[in-house]
Protein backbone atom coordinates (compact mmCIF):
# COMPACT_ATOMS: atom_id res chain seq x y z
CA UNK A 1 78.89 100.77 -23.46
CA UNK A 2 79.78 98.83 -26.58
CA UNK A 3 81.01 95.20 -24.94
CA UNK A 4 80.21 94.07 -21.26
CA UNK A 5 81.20 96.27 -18.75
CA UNK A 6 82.92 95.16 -15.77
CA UNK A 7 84.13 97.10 -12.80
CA UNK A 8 84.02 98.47 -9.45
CA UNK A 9 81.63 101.48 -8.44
CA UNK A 10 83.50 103.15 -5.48
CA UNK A 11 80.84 104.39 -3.84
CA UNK A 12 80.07 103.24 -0.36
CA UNK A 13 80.09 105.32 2.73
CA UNK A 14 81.99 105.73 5.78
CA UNK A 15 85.32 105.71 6.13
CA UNK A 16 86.92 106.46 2.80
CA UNK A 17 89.98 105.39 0.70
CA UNK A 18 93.02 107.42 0.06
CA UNK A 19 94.78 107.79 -2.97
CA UNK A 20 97.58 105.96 -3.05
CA UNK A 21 94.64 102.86 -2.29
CA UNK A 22 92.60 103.65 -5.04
CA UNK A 23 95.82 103.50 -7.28
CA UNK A 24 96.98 100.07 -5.99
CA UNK A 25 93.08 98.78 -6.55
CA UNK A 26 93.41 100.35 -10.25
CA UNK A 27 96.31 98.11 -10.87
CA UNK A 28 94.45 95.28 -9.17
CA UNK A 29 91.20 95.36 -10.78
CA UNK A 30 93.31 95.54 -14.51
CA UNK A 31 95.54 92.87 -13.27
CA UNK A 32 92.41 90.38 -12.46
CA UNK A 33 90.35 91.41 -15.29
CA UNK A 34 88.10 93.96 -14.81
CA UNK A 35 87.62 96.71 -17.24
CA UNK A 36 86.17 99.77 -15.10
CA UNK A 37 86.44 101.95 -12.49
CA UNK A 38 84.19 104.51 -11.67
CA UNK A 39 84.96 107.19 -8.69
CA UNK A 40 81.60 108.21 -6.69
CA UNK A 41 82.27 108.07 -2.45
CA UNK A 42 80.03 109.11 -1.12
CA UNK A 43 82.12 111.04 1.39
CA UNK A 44 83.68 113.11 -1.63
CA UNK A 45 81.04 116.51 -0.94
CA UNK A 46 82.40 118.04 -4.35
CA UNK A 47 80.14 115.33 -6.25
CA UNK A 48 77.44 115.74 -4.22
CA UNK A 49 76.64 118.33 -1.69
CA UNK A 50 79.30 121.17 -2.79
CA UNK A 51 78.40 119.98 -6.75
CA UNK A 52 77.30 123.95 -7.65
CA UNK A 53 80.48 125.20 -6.42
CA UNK A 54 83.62 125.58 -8.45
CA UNK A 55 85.88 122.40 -8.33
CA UNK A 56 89.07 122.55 -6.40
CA UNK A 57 92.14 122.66 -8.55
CA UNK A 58 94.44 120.32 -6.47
CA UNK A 59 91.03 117.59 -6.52
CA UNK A 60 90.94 118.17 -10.53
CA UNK A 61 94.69 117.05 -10.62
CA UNK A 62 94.35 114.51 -8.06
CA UNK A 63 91.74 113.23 -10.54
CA UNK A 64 94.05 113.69 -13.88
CA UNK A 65 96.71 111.50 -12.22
CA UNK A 66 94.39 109.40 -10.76
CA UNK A 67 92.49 108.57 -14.12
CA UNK A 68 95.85 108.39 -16.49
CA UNK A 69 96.73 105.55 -13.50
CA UNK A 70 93.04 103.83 -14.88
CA UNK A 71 94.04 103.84 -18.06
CA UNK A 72 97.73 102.77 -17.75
CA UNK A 73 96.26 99.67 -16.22
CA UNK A 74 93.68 99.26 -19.08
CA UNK A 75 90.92 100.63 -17.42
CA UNK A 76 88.49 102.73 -18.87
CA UNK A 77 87.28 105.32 -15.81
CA UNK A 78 84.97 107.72 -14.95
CA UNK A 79 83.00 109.70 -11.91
CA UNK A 80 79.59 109.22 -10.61
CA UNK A 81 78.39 113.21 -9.93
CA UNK A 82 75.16 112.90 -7.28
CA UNK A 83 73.63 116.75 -8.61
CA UNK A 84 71.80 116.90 -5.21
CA UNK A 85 68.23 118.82 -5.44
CA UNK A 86 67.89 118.77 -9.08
CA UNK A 87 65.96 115.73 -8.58
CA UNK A 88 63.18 117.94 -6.90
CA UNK A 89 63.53 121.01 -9.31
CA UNK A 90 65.74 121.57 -12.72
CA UNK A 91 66.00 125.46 -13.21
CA UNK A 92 67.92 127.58 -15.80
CA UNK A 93 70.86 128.29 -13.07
CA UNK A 94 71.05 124.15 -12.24
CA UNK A 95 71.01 123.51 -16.28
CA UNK A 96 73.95 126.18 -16.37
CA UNK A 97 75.84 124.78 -13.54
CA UNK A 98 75.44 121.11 -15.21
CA UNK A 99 76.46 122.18 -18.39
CA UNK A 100 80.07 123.96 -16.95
CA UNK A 101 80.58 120.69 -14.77
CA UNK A 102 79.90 118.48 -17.69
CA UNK A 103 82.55 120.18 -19.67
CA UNK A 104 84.80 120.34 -16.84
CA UNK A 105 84.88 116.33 -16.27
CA UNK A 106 85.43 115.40 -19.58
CA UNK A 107 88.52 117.65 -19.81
CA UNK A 108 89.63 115.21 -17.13
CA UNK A 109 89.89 112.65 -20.13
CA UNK A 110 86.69 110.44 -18.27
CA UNK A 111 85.46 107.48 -20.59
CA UNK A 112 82.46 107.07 -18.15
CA UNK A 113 79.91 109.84 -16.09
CA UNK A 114 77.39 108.38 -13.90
CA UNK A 115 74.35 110.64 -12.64
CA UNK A 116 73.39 109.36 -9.46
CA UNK A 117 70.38 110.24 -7.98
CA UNK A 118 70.45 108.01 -5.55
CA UNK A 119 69.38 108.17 -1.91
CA UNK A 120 67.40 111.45 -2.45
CA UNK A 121 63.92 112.43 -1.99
CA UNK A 122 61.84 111.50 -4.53
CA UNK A 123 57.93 111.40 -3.82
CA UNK A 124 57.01 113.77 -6.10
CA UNK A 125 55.64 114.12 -9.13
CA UNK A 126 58.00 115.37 -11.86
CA UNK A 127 61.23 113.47 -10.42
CA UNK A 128 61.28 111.33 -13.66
CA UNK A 129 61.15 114.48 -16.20
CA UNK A 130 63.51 116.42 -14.02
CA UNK A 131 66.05 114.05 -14.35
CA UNK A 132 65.99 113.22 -18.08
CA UNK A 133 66.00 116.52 -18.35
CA UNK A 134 68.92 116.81 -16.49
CA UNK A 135 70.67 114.05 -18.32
CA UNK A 136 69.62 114.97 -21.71
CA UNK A 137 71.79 118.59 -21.08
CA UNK A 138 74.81 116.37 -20.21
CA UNK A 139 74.31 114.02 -23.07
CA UNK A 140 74.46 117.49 -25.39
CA UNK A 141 78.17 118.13 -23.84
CA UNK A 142 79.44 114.67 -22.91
CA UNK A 143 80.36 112.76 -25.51
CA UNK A 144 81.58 109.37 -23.28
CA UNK A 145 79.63 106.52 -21.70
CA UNK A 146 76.78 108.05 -19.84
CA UNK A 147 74.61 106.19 -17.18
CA UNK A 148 71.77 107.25 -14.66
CA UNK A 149 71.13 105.78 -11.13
CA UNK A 150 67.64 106.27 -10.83
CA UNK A 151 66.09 107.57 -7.17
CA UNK A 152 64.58 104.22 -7.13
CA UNK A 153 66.90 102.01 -8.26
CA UNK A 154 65.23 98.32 -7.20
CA UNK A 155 62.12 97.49 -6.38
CA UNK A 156 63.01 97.24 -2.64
CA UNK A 157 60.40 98.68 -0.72
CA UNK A 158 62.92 99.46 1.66
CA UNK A 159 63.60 102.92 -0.84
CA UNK A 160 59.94 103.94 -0.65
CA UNK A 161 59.93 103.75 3.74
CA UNK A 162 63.04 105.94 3.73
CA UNK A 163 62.73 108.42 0.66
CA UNK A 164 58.86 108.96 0.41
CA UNK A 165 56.71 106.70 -1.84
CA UNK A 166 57.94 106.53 -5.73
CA UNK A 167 55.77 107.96 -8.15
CA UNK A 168 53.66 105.44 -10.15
CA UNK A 169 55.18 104.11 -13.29
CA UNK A 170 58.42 105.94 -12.40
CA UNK A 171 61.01 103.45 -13.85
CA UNK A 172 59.21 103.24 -16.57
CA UNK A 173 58.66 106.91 -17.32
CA UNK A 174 62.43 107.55 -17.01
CA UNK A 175 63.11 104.95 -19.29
CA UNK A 176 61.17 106.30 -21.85
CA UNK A 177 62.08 109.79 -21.67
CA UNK A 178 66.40 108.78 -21.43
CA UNK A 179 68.41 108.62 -24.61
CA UNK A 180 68.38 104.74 -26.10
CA UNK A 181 72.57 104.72 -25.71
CA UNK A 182 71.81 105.91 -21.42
CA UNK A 183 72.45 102.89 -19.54
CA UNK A 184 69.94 102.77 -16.34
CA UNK A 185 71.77 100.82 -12.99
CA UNK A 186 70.05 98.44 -11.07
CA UNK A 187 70.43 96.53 -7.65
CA UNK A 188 68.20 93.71 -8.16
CA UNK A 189 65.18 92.89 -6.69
CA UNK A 190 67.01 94.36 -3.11
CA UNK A 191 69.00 97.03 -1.93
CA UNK A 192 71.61 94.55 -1.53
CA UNK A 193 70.52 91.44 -3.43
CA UNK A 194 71.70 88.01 -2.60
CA UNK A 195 71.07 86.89 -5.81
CA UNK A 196 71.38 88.00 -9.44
CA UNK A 197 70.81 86.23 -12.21
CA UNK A 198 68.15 86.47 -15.80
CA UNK A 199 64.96 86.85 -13.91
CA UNK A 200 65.74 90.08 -12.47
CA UNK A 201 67.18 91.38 -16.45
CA UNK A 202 64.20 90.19 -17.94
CA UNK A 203 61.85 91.95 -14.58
CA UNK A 204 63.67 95.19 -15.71
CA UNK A 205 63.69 95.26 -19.72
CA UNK A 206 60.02 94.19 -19.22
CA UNK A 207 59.23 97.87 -17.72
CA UNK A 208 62.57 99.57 -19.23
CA UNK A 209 62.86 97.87 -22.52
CA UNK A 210 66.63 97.88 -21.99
CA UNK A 211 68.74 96.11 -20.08
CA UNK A 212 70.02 97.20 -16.71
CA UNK A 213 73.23 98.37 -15.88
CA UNK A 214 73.94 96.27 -12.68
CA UNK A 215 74.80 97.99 -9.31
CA UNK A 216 75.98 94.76 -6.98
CA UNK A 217 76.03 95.80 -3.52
CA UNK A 218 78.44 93.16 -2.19
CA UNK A 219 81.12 92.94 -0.54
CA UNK A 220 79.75 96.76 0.33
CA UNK A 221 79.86 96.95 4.51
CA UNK A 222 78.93 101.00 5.11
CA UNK A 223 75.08 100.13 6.12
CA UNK A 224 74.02 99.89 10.07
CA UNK A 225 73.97 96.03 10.20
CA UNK A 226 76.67 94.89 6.82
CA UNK A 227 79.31 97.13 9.13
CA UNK A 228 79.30 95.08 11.72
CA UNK A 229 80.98 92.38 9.23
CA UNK A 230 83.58 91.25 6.64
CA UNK A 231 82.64 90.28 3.06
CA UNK A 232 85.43 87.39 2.88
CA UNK A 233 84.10 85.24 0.82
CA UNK A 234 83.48 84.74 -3.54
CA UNK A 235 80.94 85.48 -5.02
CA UNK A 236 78.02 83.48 -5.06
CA UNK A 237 74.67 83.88 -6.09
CA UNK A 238 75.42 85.54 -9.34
CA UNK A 239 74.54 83.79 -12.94
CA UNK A 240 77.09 83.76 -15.82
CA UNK A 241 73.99 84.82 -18.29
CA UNK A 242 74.31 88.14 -16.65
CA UNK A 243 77.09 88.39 -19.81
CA UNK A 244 73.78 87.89 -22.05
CA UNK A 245 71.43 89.44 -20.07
CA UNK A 246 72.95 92.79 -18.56
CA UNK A 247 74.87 96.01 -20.03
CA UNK A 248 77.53 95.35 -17.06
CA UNK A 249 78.16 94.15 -14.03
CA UNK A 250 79.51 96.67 -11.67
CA UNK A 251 80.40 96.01 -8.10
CA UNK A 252 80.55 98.29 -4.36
CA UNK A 253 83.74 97.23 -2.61
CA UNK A 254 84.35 97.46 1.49
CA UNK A 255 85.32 100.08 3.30
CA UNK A 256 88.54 97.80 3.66
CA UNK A 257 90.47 98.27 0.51
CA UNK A 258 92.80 95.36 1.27
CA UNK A 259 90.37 92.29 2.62
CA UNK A 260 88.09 94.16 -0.75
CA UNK A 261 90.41 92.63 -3.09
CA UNK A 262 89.70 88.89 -1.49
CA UNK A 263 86.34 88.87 -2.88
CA UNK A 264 87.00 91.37 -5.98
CA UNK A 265 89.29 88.88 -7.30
CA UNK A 266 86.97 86.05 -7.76
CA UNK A 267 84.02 87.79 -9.77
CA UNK A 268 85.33 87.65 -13.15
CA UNK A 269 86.09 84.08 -12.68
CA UNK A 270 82.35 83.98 -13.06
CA UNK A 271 82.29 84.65 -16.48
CA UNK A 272 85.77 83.25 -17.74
CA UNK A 273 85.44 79.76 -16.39
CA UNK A 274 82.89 77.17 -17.23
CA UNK A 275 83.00 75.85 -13.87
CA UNK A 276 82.59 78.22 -11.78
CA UNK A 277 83.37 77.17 -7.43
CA UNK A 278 82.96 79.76 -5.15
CA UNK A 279 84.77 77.80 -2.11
CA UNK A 280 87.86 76.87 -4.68
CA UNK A 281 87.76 80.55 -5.65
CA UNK A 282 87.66 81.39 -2.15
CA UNK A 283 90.55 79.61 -1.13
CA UNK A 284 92.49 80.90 -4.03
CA UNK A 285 91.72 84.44 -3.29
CA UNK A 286 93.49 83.54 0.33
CA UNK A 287 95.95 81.67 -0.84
CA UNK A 288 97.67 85.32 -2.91
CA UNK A 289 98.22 86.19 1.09
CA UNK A 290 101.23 85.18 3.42
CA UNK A 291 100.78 81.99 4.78
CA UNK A 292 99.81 82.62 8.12
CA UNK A 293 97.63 85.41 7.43
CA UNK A 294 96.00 82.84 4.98
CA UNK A 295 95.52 79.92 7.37
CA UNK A 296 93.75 82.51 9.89
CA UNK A 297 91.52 83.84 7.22
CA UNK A 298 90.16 80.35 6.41
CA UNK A 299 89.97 79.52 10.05
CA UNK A 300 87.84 82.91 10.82
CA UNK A 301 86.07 83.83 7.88
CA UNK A 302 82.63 82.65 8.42
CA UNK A 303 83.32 84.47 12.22
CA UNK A 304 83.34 87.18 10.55
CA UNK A 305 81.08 87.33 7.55
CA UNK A 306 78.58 85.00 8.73
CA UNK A 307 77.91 86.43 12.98
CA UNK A 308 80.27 89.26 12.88
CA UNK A 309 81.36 91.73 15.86
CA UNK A 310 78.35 91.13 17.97
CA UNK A 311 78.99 87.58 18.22
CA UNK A 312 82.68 88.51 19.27
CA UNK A 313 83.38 88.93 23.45
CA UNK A 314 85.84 90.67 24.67
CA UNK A 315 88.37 87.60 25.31
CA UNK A 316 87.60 86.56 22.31
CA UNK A 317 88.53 90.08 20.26
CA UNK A 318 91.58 90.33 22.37
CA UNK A 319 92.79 86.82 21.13
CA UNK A 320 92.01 87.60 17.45
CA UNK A 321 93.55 91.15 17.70
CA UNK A 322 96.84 89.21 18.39
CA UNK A 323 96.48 86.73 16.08
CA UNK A 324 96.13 89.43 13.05
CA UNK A 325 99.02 91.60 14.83
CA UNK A 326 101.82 88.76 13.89
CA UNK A 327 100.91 89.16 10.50
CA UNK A 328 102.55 91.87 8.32
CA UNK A 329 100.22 92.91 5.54
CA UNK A 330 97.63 95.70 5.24
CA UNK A 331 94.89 93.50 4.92
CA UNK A 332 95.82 91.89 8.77
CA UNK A 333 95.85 95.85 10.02
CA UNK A 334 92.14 96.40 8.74
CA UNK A 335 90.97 93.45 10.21
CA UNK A 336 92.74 94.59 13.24
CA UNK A 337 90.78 97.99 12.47
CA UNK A 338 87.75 96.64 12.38
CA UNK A 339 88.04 94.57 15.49
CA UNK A 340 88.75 97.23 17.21
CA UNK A 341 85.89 99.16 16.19
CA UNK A 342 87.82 101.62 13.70
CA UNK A 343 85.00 101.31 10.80
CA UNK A 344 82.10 102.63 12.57
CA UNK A 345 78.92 103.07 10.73
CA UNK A 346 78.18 106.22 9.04
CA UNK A 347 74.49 107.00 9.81
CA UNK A 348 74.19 108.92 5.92
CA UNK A 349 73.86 105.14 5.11
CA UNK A 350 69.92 104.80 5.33
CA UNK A 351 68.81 101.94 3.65
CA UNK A 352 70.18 98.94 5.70
């Protein structure tokens, strides 16, 4: 990625979007001024565990349309394939199968591919070989952006308890055996850092000797705990030297598409203005809402980010519920949703 990339990584789990959603937040995202989208839910099995089999033809469309909608809103987009088990062992048939998806994706016109190998096992010794292996066939029929997620992809030891301890010097022996132009994502320092700024770049390009491709897990809610709230509020904790410092900054909305947008559209305010306030960009965000949906938000939004459902009664639910029903606009029906227990968590989430 020539310049600074900035975008959204759609790739939580749980409840998914539907198209017509993803198309409004294409329009958004160009409208606020982000320059990405990349398409990886985790609930879509033909990136991940149906990736061998042949791609449906009404999904490929879906995609075409979906991507020419990217790039009418001045977007460049792409797809985050998860090639599940190649991690553990690259063969001639997996290097074949690779090779005819690689080919098939970019005839879908995609400026980005992501290889996630993410949330995989990976306590074993040739995971780093087998996936620049891996990579290096796609780089020899992809000719767009390409970008890894590595199996370890912070140095949360959270990763290790769940997928089996990472081999020693991993990070850095994928690094060194990954094209220079291979961008390598990152989460921080956590799974889902509250904090990102030049001290976790430099902790990176000191093993990498690159700098990472940032993977922000906020407003994300699919974990065990995060889906019990709302992500409401900017941005905070995030350093404009990122700019400097990172390849991009890319970011994991909600499973709420709608209330998403209320935090999505403060982020590049980051790096535009010199003075950057996360409460005035908060209250701008809720101020693009009707006015009554607005003055509820900024009465209940710490509720709800801050304690969440479990700090909700019954009376109390019941009161909110018909608050948010007087209000006509999607983003009053997921909070509605989610009150009423709609967005449960989806237990594939494993590391939170």
């Amino acid at each position: 990625m020539a310049n600074f990339a900035l975008g959204l990584i759609e790739g939580f789990y749980g409840r998914q979007w539907n198209w017509a959603e993803r198309r409004a937040m294409a329009d958004f995202l160009g409208q606020c001024g982000y320059n990405h989208y990349i398409y990886a839910p985790k609930g879509d099995s033909n990136l991940r565990s149906r990736w061998r089999e042949p791609f449906p033809d009404g999904w490929l469309a879906q995609l075409k349309l979906f991507g020419a909608q990217c790039h009418g809103a001045g977007l460049k987009w792409g797809l985050g394939l998860s090639p599940m088990g190649v991690q553990a062992s690259y063969n001639a048939r997996d290097r074949e199968v690779l090779l005819r998806i690689a080919g098939q994706l970019q005839a879908l016109n995609i400026d980005v591919l992501w290889l996630l190998f993410d949330d995989m096992r990976g306590d074993h010794a040739q995971l780093a070989a087998n996936q620049c292996a891996a990579t290096a066939d796609v780089r020899s029929v992809f000719s767009g952006d390409l970008a890894v997620c590595p199996s370890y992809y912070s140095s949360d030891p959270v990763l290790d308890e769940v997928f089996g301890q990472r081999p020693p010097d991993y990070l850095r022996s994928l690094a060194d055996g990954l094209a220079a132009e291979v961008d390598i994502l990152w989460t921080g320092e956590k799974v889902i850092s509250t904090a990102l700024g030049k001290a976790d770049c430099d902790a990176f390009s000191a093993v990498t000797g690159r700098k990472p491709l940032l993977w922000d897990n906020y407003p994300v809610n699919d974990g065990r705990k995060t889906s019990r709230h709302l992500h409401l509020n900017a941005f905070t904790g995030r350093s404009p030297v990122l700019r400097e410092c990172a390849r991009g900054h890319f970011v994991n909305p909600m499973n709420q598409p709608a209330l998403s947008k209320l935090a999505l559209s403060t982020l590049p305010h980051l790096y535009t203005e010199q003075d950057y306030d996360p409460d005035d960009q908060r209250r701008q965000s809720f101020a693009t809402l009707p006015e009554q949906l607005a003055r509820l938000l900024e009465r209940d939004w710490r509720l709800f980010q801050m304690q969440g459902l479990d700090a909700i009664d019954t009376q109390k639910n019941n009161e909110l519920r018909a608050d948010y029903a007087r209000c006509q606009h999607p983003a009053a029906r997921e909070i509605e949703g989610w009150l009423a227990g709609d967005y449960q968590f989806d237990p594939d989430c494993l590391t939170e």
